[in-house]
Protein backbone atom coordinates (compact mmCIF):
# COMPACT_ATOMS: atom_id res chain seq x y z
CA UNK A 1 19.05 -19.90 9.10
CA UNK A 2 15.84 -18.58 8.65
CA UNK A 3 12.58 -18.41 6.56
CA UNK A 4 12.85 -14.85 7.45
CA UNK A 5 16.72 -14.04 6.36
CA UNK A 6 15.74 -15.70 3.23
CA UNK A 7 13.01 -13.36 2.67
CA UNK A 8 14.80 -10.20 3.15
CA UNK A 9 17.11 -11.27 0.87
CA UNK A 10 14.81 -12.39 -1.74
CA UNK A 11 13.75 -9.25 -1.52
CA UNK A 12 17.00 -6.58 -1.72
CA UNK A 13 18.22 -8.99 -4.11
CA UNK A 14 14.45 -8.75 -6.33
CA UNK A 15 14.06 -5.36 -5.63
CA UNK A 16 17.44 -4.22 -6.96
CA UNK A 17 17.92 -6.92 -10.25
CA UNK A 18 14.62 -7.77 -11.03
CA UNK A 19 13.03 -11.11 -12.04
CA UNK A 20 15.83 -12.77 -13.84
CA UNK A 21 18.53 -11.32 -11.95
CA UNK A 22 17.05 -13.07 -8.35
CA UNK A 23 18.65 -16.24 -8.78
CA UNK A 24 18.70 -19.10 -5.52
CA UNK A 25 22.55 -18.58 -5.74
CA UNK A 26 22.39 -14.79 -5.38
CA UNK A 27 19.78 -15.26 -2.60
CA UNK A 28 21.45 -18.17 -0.98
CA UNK A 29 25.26 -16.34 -0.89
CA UNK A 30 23.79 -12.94 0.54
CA UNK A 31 22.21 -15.99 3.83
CA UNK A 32 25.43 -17.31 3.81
CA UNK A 33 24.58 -20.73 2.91
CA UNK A 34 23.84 -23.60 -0.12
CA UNK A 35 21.10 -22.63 -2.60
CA UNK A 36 20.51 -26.47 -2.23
CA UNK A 37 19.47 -25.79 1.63
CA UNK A 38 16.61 -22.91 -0.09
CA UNK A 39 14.82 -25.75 -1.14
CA UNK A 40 14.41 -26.88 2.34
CA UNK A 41 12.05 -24.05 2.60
CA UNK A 42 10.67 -23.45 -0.68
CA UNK A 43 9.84 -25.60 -3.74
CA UNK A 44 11.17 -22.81 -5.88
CA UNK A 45 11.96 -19.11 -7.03
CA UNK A 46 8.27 -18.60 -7.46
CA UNK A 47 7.02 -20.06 -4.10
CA UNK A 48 9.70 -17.73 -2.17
CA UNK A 49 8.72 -14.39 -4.29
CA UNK A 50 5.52 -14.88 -3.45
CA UNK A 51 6.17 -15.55 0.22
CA UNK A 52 8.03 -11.87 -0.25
CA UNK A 53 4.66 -10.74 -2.09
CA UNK A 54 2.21 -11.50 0.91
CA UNK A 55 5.20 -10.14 3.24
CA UNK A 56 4.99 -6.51 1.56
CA UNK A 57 0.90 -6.87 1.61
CA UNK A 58 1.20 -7.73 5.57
CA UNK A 59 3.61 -4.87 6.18
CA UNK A 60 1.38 -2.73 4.63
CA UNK A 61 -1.95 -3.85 6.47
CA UNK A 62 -0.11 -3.60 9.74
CA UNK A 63 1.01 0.38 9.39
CA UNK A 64 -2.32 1.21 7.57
CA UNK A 65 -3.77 0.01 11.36
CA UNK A 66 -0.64 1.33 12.76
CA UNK A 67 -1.92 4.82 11.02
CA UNK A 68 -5.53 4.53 12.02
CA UNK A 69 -4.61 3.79 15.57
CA UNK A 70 -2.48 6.79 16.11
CA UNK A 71 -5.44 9.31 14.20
CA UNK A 72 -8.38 7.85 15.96
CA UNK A 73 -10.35 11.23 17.82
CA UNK A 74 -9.22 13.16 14.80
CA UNK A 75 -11.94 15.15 12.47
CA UNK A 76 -12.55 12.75 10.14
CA UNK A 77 -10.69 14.67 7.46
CA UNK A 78 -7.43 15.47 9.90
CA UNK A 79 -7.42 11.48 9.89
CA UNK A 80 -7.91 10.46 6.19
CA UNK A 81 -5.31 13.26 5.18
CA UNK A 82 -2.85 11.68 8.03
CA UNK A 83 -3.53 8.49 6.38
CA UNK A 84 -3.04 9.67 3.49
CA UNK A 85 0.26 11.72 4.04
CA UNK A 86 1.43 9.01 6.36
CA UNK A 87 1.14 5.80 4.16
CA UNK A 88 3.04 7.72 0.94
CA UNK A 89 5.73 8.35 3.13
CA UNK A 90 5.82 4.91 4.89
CA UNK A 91 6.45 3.62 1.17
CA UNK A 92 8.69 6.60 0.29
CA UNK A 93 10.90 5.33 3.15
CA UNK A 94 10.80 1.65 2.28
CA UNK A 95 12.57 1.74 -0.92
CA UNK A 96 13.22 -1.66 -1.14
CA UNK A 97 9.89 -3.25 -0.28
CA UNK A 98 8.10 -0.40 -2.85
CA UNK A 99 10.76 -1.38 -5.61
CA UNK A 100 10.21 -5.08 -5.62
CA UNK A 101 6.36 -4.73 -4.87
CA UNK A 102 6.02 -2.81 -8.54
CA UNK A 103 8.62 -5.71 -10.21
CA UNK A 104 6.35 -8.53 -8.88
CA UNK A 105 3.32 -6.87 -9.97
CA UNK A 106 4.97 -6.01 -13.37
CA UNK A 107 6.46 -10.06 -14.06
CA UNK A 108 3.77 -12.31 -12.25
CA UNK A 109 -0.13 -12.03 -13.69
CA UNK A 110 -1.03 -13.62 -10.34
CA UNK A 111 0.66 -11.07 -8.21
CA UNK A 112 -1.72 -8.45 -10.31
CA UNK A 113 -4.75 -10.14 -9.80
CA UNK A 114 -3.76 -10.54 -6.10
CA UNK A 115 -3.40 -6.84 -6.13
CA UNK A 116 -6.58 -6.05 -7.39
CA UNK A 117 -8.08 -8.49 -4.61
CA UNK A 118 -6.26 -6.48 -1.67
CA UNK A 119 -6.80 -3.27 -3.04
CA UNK A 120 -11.08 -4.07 -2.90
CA UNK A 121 -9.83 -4.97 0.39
CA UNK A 122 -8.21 -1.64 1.25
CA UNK A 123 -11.36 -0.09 -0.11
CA UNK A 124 -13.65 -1.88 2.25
CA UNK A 125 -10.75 -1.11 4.94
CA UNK A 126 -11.51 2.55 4.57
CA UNK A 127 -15.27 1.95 4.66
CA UNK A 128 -15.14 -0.10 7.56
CA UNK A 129 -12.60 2.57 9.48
CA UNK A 130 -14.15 5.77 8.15
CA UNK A 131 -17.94 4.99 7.22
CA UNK A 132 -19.45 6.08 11.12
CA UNK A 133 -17.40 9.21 10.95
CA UNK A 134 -18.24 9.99 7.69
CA UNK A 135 -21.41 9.24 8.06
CA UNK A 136 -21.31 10.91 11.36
CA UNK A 137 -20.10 14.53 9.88
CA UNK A 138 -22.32 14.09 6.52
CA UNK A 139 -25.76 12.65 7.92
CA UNK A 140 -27.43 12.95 4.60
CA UNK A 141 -24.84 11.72 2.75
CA UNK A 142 -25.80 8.50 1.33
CA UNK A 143 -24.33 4.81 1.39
CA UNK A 144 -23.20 4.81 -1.97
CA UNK A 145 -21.81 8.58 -2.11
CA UNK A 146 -19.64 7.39 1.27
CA UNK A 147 -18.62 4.32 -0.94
CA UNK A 148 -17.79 6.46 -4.06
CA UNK A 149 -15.81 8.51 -1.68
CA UNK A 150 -13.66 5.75 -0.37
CA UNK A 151 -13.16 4.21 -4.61
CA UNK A 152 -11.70 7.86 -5.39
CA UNK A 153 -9.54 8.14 -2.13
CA UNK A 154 -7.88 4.42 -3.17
CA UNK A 155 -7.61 6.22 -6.40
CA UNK A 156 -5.50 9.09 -5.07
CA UNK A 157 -3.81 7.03 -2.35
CA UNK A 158 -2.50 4.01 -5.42
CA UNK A 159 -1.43 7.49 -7.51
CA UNK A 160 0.83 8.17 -4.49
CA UNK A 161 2.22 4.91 -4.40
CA UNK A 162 3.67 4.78 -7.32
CA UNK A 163 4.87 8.73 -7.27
CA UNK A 164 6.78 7.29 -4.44
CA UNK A 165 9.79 5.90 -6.75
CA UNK A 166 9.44 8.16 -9.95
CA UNK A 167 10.06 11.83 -8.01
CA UNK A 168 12.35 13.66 -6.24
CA UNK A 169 11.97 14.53 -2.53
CA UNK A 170 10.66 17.83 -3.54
CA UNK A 171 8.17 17.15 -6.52
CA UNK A 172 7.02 14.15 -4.31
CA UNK A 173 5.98 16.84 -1.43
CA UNK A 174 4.21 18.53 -4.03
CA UNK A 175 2.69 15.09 -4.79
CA UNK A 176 1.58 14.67 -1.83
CA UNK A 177 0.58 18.34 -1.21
CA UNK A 178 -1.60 17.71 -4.09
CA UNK A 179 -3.28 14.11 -3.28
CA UNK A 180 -4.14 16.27 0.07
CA UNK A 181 -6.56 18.74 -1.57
CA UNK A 182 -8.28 16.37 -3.56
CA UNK A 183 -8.90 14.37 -0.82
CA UNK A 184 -10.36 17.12 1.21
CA UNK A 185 -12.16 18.47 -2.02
CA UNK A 186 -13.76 14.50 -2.25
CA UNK A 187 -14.99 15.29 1.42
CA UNK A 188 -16.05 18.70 0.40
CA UNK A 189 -17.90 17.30 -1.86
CA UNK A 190 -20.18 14.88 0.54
CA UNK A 191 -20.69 18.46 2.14
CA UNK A 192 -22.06 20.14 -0.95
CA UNK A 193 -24.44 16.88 -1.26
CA UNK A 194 -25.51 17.65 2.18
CA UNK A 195 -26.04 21.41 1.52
CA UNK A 196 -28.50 21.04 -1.53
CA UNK A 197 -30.58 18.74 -0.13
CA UNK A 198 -31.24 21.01 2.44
């Protein structure tokens, strides 16, 4: 047995019957073993959900560079719209993890506040990926319009999240479609800056 089996099924099991309904027997029965041998591993329910927590956080990290990777040599805004496109769709896919990331952030006030923290972190992420090439395309663009930039695209991008489990394939296209032209109108925007201080 593994920390890892018990994970995954900490998470199906949360992501499907919410707090209450994640019980060490359900978890422990789906491993195949003694919700006694759980505590082996963790203290308690809470210790385990929010190993599952920081699991969904890394997963996400890792395909956001997994996304930036694969666009690097793009025009700036080919690469923030592939993020952008690419990252709803990674969580569109991942049912599972998406469902049980909104339930912990709905039941645990720490799992909010820890959202908030990685989501300034996902903010500087962008900045720190994207600030030379903005920068780059938009020379008299300054610091702080490049940082507004990057708030508003976290903005759109968090929008998209959670469209991800209210819509249908179709509307969610449309979604997305949607989040797409703001984004380049936000970049737009940086352009217009440039063009009447000219």
């Amino acid at each position: 047995m593994t920390k890892k089996k018990l994970i995954e099924a900490a998470l199906t099991i949360y992501a499907e019957q919410g707090y209450k309904g994640t019980t060490m027997k359900k978890i422990a029965d789906a491993v195949g073993i003694k919700a006694s041998s759980i505590y082996f591993f963790y203290p308690n329910k809470e210790a385990l959900l929010e190993e599952v927590f920081q699991k969904i956080l890394e997963n996400h990290q890792k395909e956001l560079q997994r996304i930036f990777e694969n666009t690097k040599g793009l025009p700036v805004r080919s690469g923030l719209q592939q993020l952008l496109r690419s990252v709803a769709y990674f969580h569109r896919k991942d049912v599972v993890n998406t469902k049980a990331f909104v339930q912990l952030t709905s039941d645990f006030a720490e799992f909010k506040n820890e959202f908030s923290k990685y989501l300034d972190e996902f903010e500087s992420w962008l900045l720190q990926n994207y600030f030379n090439e903005l920068s780059d395309e938009f020379p008299n663009a300054t610091h702080v319009e490049i940082k507004q930039c990057a708030h508003q695209i976290e903005l759109i991008a968090n929008g998209l999240f959670w469209s991800t489990i209210v819509y249908s394939d179709d509307v969610f296209e449309k979604q997305v479609q949607a989040a797409e032209k703001l984004l380049l109108a936000l970049i737009n925007q940086l352009k217009k800056g440039e063009n009447e201080s000219l």
